[in-house]
Protein backbone atom coordinates (compact mmCIF):
# COMPACT_ATOMS: atom_id res chain seq x y z
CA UNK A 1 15.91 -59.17 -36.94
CA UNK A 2 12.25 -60.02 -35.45
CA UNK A 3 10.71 -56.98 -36.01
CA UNK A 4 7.43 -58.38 -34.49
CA UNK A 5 9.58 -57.77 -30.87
CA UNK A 6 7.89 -54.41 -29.57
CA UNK A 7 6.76 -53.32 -25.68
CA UNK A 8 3.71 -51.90 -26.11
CA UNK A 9 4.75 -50.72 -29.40
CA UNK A 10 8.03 -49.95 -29.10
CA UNK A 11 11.13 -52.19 -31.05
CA UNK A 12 12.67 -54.07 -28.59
CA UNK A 13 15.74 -54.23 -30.34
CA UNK A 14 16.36 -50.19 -29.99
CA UNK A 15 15.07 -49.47 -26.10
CA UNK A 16 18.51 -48.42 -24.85
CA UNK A 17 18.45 -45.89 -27.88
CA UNK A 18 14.89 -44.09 -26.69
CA UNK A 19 16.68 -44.05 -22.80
CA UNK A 20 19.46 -41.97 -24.72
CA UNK A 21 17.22 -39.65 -26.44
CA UNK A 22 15.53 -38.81 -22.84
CA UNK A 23 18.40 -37.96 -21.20
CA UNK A 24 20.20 -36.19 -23.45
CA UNK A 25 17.53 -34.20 -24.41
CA UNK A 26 16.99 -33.57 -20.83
CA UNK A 27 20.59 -32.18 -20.81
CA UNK A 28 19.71 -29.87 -24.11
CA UNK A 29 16.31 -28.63 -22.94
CA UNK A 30 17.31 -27.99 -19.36
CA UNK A 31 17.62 -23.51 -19.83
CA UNK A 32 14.62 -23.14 -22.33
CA UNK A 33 12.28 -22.09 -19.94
CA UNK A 34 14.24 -19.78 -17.75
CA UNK A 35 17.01 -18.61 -20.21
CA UNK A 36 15.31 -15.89 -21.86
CA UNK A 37 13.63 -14.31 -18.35
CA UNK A 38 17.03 -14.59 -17.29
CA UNK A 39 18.57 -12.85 -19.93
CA UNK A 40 15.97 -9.82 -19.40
CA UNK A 41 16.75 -9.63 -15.83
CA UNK A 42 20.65 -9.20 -16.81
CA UNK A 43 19.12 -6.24 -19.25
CA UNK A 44 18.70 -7.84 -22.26
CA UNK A 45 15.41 -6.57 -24.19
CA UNK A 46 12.95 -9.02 -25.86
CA UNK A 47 13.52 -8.38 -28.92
CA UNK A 48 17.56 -9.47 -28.13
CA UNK A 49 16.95 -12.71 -26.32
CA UNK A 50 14.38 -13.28 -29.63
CA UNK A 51 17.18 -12.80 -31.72
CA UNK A 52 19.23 -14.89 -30.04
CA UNK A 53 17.23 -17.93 -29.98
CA UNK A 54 16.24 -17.14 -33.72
CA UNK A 55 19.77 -17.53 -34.24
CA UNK A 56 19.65 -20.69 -32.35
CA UNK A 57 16.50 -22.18 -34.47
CA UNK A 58 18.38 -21.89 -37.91
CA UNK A 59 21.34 -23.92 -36.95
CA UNK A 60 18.44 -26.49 -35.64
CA UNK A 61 16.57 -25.99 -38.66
CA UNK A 62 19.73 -26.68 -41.06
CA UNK A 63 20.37 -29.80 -38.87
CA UNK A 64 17.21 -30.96 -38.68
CA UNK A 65 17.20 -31.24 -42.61
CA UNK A 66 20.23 -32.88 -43.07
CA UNK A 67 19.49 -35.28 -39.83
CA UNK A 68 17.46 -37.65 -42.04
CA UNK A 69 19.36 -38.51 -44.93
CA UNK A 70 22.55 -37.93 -43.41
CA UNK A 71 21.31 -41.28 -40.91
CA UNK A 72 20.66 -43.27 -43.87
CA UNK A 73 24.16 -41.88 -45.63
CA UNK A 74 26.37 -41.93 -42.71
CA UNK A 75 24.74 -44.37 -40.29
CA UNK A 76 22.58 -43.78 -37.23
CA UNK A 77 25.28 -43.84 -35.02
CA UNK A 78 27.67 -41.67 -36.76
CA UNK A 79 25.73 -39.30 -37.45
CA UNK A 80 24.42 -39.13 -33.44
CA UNK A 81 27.56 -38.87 -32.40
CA UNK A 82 28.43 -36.28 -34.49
CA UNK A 83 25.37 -34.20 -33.43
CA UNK A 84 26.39 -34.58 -29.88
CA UNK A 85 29.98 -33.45 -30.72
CA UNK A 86 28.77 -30.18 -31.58
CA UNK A 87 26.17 -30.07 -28.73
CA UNK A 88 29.30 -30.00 -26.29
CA UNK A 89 31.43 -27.58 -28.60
CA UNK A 90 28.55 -25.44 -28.85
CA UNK A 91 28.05 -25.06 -25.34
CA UNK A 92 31.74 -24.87 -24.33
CA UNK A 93 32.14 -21.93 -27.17
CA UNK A 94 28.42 -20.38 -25.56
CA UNK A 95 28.93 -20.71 -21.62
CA UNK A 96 32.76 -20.68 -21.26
CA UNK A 97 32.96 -17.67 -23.32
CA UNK A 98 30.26 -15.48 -25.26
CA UNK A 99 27.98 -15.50 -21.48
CA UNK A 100 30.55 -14.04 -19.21
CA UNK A 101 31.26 -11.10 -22.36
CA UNK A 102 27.75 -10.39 -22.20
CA UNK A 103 28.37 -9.13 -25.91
CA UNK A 104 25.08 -10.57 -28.06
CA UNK A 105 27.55 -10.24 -31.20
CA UNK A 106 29.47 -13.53 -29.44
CA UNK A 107 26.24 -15.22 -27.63
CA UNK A 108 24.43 -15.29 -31.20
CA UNK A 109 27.06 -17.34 -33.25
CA UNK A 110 28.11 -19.35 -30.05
CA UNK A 111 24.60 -20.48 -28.79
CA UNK A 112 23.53 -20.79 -32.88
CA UNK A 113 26.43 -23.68 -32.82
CA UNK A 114 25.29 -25.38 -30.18
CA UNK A 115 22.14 -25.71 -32.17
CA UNK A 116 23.52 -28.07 -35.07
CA UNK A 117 23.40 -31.04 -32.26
CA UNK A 118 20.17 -31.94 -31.00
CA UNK A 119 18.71 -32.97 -34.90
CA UNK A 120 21.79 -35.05 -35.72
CA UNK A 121 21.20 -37.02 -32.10
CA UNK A 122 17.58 -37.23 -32.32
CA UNK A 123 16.25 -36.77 -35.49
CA UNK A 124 18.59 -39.30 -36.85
CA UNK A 125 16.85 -41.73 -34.33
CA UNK A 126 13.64 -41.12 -35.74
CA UNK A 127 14.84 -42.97 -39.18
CA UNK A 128 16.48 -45.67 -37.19
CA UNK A 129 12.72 -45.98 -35.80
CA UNK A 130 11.38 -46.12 -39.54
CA UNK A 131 13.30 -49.28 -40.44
CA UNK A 132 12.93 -50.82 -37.43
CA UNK A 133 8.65 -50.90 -36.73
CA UNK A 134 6.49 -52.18 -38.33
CA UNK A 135 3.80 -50.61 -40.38
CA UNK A 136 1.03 -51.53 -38.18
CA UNK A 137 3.27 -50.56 -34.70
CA UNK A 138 4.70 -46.99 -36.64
CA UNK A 139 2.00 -44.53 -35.27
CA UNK A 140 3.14 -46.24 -31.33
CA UNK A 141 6.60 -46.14 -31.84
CA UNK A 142 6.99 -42.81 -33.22
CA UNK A 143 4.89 -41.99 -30.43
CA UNK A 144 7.33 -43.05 -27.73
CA UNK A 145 9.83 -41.60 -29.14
CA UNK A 146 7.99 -37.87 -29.16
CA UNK A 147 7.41 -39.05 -25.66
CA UNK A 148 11.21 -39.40 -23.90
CA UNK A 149 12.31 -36.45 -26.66
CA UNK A 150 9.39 -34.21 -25.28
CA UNK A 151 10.06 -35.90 -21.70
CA UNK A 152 13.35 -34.72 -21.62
CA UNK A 153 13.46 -31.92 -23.01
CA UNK A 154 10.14 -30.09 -21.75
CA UNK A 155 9.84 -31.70 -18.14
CA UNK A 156 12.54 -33.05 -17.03
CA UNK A 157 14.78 -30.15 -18.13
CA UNK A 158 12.36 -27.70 -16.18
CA UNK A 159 11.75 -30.08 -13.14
CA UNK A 160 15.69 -30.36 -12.93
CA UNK A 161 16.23 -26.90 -13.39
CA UNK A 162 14.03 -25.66 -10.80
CA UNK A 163 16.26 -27.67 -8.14
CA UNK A 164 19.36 -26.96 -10.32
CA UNK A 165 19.22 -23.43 -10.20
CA UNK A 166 18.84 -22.79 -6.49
CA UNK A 167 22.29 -25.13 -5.79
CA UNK A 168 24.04 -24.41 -8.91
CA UNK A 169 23.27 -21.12 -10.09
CA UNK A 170 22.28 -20.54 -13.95
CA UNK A 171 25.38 -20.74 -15.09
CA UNK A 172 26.62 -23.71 -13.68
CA UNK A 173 23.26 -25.24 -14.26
CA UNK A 174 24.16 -24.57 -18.19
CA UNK A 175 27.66 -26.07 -17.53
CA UNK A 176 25.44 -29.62 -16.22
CA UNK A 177 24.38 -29.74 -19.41
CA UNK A 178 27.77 -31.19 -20.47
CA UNK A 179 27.44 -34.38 -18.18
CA UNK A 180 23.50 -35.30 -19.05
CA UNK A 181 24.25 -35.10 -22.95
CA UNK A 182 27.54 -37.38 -22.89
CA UNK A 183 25.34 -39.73 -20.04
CA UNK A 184 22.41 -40.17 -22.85
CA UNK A 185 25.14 -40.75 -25.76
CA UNK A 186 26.91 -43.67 -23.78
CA UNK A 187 22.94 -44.98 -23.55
CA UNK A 188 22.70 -44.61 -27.42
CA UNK A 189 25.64 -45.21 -29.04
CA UNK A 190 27.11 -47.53 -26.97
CA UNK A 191 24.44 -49.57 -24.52
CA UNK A 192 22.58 -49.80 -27.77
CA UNK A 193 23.99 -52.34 -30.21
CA UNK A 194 21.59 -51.96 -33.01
CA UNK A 195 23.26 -50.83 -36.06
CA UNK A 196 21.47 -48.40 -38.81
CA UNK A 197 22.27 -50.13 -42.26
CA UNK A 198 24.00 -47.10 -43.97
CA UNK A 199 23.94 -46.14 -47.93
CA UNK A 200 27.57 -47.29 -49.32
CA UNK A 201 26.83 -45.07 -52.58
CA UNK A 202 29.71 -42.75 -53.48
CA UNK A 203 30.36 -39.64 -53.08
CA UNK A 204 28.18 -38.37 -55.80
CA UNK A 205 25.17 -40.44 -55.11
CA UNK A 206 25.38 -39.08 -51.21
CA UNK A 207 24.79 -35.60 -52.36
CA UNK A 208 22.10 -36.74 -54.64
CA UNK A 209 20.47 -38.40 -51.16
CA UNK A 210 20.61 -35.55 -49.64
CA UNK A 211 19.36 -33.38 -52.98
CA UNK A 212 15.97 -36.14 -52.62
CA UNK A 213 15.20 -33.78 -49.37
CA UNK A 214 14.41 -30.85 -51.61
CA UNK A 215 13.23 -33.10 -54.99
CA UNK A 216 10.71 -35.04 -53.08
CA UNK A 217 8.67 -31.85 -52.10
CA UNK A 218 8.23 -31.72 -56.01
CA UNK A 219 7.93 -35.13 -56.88
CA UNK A 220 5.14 -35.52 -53.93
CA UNK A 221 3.39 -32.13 -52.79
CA UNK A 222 1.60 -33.99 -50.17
CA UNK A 223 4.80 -34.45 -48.36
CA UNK A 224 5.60 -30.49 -48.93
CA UNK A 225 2.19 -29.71 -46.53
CA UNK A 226 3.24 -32.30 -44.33
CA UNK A 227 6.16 -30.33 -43.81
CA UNK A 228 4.23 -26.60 -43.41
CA UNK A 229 1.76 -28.87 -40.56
CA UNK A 230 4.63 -29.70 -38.75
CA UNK A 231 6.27 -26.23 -38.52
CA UNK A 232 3.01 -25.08 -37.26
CA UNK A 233 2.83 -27.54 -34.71
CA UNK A 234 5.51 -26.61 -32.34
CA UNK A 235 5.82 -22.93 -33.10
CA UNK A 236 4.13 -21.73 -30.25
CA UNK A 237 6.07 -23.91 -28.35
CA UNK A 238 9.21 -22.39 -29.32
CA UNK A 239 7.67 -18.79 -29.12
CA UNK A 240 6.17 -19.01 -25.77
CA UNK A 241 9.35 -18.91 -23.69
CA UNK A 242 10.49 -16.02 -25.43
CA UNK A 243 7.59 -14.20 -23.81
CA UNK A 244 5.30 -15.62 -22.07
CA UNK A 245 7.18 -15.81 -18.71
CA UNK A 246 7.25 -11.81 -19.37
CA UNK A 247 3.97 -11.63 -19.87
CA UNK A 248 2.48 -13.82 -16.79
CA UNK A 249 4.79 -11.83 -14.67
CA UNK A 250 2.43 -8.62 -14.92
CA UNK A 251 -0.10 -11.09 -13.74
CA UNK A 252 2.49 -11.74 -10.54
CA UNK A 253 3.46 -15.03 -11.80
CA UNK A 254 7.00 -15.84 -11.26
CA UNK A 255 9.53 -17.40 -13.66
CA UNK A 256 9.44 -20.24 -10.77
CA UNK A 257 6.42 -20.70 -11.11
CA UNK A 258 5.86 -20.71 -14.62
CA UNK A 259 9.05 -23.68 -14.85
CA UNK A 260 5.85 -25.86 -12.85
CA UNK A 261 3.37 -24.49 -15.03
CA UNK A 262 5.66 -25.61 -18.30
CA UNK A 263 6.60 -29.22 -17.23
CA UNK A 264 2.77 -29.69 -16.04
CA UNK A 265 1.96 -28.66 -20.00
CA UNK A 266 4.77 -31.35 -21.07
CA UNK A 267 4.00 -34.03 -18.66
CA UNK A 268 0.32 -33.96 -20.41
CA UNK A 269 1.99 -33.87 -23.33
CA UNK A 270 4.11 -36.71 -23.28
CA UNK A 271 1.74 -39.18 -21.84
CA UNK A 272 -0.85 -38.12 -24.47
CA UNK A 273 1.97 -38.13 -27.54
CA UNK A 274 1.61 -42.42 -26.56
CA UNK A 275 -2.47 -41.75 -26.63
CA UNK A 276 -2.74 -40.09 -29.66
CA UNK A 277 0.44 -41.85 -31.28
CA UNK A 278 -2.38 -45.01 -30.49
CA UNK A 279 -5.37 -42.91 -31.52
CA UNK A 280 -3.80 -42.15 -34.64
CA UNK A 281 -3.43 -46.08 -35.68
CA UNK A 282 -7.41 -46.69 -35.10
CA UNK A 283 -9.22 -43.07 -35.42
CA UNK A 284 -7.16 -42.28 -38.38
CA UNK A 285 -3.65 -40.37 -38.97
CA UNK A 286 -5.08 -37.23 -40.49
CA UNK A 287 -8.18 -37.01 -38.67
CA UNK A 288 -6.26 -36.88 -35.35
CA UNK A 289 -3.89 -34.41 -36.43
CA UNK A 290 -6.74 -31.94 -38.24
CA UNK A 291 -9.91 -32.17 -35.17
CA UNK A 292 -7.20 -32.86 -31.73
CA UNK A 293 -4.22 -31.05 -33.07
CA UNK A 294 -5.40 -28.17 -35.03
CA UNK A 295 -8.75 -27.29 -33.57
CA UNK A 296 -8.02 -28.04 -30.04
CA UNK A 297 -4.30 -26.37 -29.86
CA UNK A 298 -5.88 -22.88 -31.92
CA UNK A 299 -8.41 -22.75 -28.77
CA UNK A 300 -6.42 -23.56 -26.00
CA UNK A 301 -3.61 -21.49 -27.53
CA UNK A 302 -5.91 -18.30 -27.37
CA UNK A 303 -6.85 -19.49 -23.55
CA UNK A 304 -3.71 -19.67 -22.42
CA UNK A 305 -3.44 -16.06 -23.59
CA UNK A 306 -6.36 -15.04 -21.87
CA UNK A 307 -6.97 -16.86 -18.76
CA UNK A 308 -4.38 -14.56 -16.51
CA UNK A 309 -6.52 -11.51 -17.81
CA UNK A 310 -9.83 -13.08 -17.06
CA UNK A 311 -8.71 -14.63 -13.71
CA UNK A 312 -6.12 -12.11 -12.57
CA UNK A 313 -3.62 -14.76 -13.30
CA UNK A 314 -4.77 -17.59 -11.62
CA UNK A 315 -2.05 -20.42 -11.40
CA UNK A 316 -4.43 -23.04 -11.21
CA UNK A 317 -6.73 -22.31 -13.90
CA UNK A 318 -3.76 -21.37 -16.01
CA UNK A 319 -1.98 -24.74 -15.51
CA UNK A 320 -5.56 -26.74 -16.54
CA UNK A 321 -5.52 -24.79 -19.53
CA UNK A 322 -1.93 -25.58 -20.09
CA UNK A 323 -2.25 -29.29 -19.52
CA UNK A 324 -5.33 -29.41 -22.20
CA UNK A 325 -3.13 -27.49 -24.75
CA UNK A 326 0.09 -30.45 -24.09
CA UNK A 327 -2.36 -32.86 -25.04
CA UNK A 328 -3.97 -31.62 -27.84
CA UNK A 329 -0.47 -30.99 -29.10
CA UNK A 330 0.25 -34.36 -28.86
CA UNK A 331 -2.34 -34.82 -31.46
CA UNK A 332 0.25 -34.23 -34.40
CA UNK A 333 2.33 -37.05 -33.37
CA UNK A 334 1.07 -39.12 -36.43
CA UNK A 335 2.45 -36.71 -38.86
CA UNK A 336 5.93 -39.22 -38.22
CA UNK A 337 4.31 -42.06 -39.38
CA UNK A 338 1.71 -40.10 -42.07
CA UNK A 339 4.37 -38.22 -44.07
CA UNK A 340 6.79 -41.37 -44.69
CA UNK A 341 3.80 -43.59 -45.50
CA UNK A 342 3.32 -41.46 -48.27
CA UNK A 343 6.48 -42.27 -50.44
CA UNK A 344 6.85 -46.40 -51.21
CA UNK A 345 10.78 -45.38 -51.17
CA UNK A 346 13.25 -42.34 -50.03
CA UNK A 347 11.44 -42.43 -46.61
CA UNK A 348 14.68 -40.75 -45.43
CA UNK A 349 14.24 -37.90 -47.66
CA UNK A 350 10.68 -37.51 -46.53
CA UNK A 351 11.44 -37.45 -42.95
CA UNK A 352 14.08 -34.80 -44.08
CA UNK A 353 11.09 -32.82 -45.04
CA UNK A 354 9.77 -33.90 -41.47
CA UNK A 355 12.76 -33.17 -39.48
CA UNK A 356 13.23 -29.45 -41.10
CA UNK A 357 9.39 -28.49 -39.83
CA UNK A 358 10.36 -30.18 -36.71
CA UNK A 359 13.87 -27.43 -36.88
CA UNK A 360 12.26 -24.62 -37.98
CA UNK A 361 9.75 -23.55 -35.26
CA UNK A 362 12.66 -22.55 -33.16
CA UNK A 363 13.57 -20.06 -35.40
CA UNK A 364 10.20 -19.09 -36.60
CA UNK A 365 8.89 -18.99 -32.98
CA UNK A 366 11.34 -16.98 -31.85
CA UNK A 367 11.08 -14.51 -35.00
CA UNK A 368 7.30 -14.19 -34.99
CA UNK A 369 7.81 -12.52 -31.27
CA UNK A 370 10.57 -10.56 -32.60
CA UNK A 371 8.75 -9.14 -35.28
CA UNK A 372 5.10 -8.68 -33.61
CA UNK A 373 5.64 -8.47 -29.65
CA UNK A 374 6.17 -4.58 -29.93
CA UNK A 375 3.46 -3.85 -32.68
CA UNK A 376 0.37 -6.12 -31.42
CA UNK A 377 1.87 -6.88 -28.22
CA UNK A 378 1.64 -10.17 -26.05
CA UNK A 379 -2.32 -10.90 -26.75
CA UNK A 380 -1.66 -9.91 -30.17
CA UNK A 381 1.10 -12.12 -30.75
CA UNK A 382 -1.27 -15.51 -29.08
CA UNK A 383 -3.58 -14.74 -31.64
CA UNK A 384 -0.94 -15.12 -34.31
CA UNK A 385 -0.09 -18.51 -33.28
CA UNK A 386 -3.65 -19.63 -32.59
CA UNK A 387 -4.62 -18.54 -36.26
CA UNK A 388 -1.66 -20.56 -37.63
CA UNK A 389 -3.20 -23.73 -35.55
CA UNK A 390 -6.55 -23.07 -37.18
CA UNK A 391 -4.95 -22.81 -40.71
CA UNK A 392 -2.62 -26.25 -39.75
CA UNK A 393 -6.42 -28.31 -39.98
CA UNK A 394 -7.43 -26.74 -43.64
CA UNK A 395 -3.78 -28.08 -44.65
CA UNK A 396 -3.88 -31.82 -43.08
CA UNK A 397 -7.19 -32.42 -45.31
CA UNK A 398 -5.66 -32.39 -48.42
CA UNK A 399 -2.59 -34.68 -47.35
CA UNK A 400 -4.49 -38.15 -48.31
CA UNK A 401 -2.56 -41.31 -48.87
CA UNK A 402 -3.52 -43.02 -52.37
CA UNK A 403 -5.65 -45.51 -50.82
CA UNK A 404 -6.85 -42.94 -48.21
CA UNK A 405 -6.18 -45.47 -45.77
CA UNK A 406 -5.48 -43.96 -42.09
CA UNK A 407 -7.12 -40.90 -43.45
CA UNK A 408 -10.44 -41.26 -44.42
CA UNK A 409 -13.22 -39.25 -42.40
């Protein structure tokens, strides 16, 4: 293969699989704004629907460590297909049955299935990326691909579900689901005819690939706090929809309302996850992530906390806030190509590390409101999250590559 084939950064050779990951992530993100507002209004508490998608972030989190060796075990493709296999059973098992029994004790273990099968589909991809770009292109393709994931599942999944909704109802619009998940799987598994080189090892050296995901945190440290950064990166975005639509609506802003406000945030997001993905590759991998991602996400975090109380929850105010904190969150896009770099070999097992503290802020998002929202409150809870971005910059300076090359301020 050419490798030296990218658009605008992007291998050529794996296009149809980035299409994939936007629409079926469009299909998997499409309730994560509304579903928790929507489980209040049927009399669910916070605390519940925080359980709930707790539940939901360990399945992801267990996934999304497996994801990464599992591609270079199993094969891309097998292993996305797989993922999207128990995306559908998941959902089947969630809306078919544990929804219409409005019994949590059958919603929790249904809706934490259907959380084993975005990691497998996408995370998986992200290897498939590793071994297809090149070094100098790996901060720009990583970056597209945070772009359609992001993409689909933060706006398009809102945008559609704002529309959705009003025809469909929320129920049906969970069953649609179904169709934009298979629609992106054709688009990766099939329309795309690259083929991840898998591991042909036996059975014995499998589970010592996947055992690397755990030994390499020792062997390399640096790759450990690459894994605590990325947690922190995306917690807030997890823990926000638990909440947050609660929280605006004492300011009179409606869960309608707050869909725009979310895909506005994401739409900022994705196009800066290609900026900084860029920014990264010139300004330097860890200095992007530590001054744009750390320092600009703990301020705007605490703003977007604060603005409805200072402005008597002005929506347009709220939403420039919102877009600043997408981009700035964009700004720990070069963790993907940072954390890999820093092994010569077992990149798989590093992006295991990776993929888990890409999982686990959808349990730990979800938790931290579980645990705090009654004790400090909304506010209180904001400046929980903001403190953890602050703390995310004191961690990025001590992951240096030997040469401190792409790191150096």
């Amino acid at each position: 293969m050419n490798t030296n084939q990218t658009v605008l950064g992007m291998p050529k050779k794996i296009m149809w699989g980035y299409i994939g990951i936007l629409i079926f992530m469009m299909g998997d993100g499409l309730e994560i704004g509304w579903l928790s507002p929507w489980l209040h209004e049927q009399g669910f508490s916070i605390k519940e629907t925080s359980t709930l998608f707790a539940s939901y972030g360990v399945t992801i989190a267990i996934s999304s460590w497996f994801s990464g060796v599992l591609a270079e075990s199993l094969g891309g493709k097998k292993t996305m297909a797989i993922g999207l296999f128990l995306y559908m059973l998941g959902t089947v098992c969630f809306v078919g049955f544990a929804i219409p029994s409005e019994n949590l004790a059958l919603m929790i273990p249904a809706y934490a299935l259907r959380g084993f099968g975005y990691p497998l589909f996408a995370y998986s991809f992200l290897v498939w990326i590793s071994y297809r770009a090149e070094k100098k292109h790996l901060g720009s393709a990583v970056g597209w691909f945070w772009f359609v994931f992001t993409g689909g599942l933060n706006v398009l999944g809102a945008v559609y579900s704002i529309f959705a909704i009003e025809v469909l109802g929320h129920v049906n619009t969970l069953w649609s689901s179904l169709f934009w998940v298979a629609l992106g799987g054709v688009f990766a598994l099939f329309v795309n005819r690259d083929t991840l080189p898998t591991n042909k090892g036996n059975s014995k050296e499998k589970v010592a690939e996947l055992l690397k995901g755990i030994t390499i945190m020792k062997d390399e440290p640096k790759v450990l706090l690459g894994g605590i950064v990325r947690i922190i990166n995306t917690t807030a975005q997890f823990a926000f929809p638990v909440f947050l639509p609660i929280y605006l609506a004492s300011f009179g802003i409606p869960t309608s309302k707050w869909l725009g406000v979310w895909s506005t945030i994401f739409i900022s997001n994705i196009a800066f996850n290609l900026i900084f993905g860029i920014v990264g590759d010139k300004f330097g991998w860890r200095n992007t992530i530590m001054l744009f991602g750390g320092v600009g996400c703990g301020v705007t975090t605490l703003l977007i906390g604060y603005i409805p109380l200072w402005t008597d929850g002005n929506l347009i105010i709220l939403t420039a806030v919102g877009i600043l904190w997408g981009a700035f969150l964009a700004a720990y896009v070069p963790l993907s190509a940072l954390v890999p770099s820093l092994v010569k070999k077992d990149k798989g097992a590093a992006l295991a590390v990776l993929n888990l503290g890409a999982g686990l802020p959808v349990f730990i998002g979800p938790m931290i409101v579980n645990l705090f929202i009654d004790v400090v409150e909304a506010r209180g809870v904001i400046w929980i999250l903001a403190m953890l971005y602050f703390f995310s910059s004191i961690l990025t300076y001590f992951i240096k590559l030997p040469n401190n090359a792409k790191t150096s301020l």
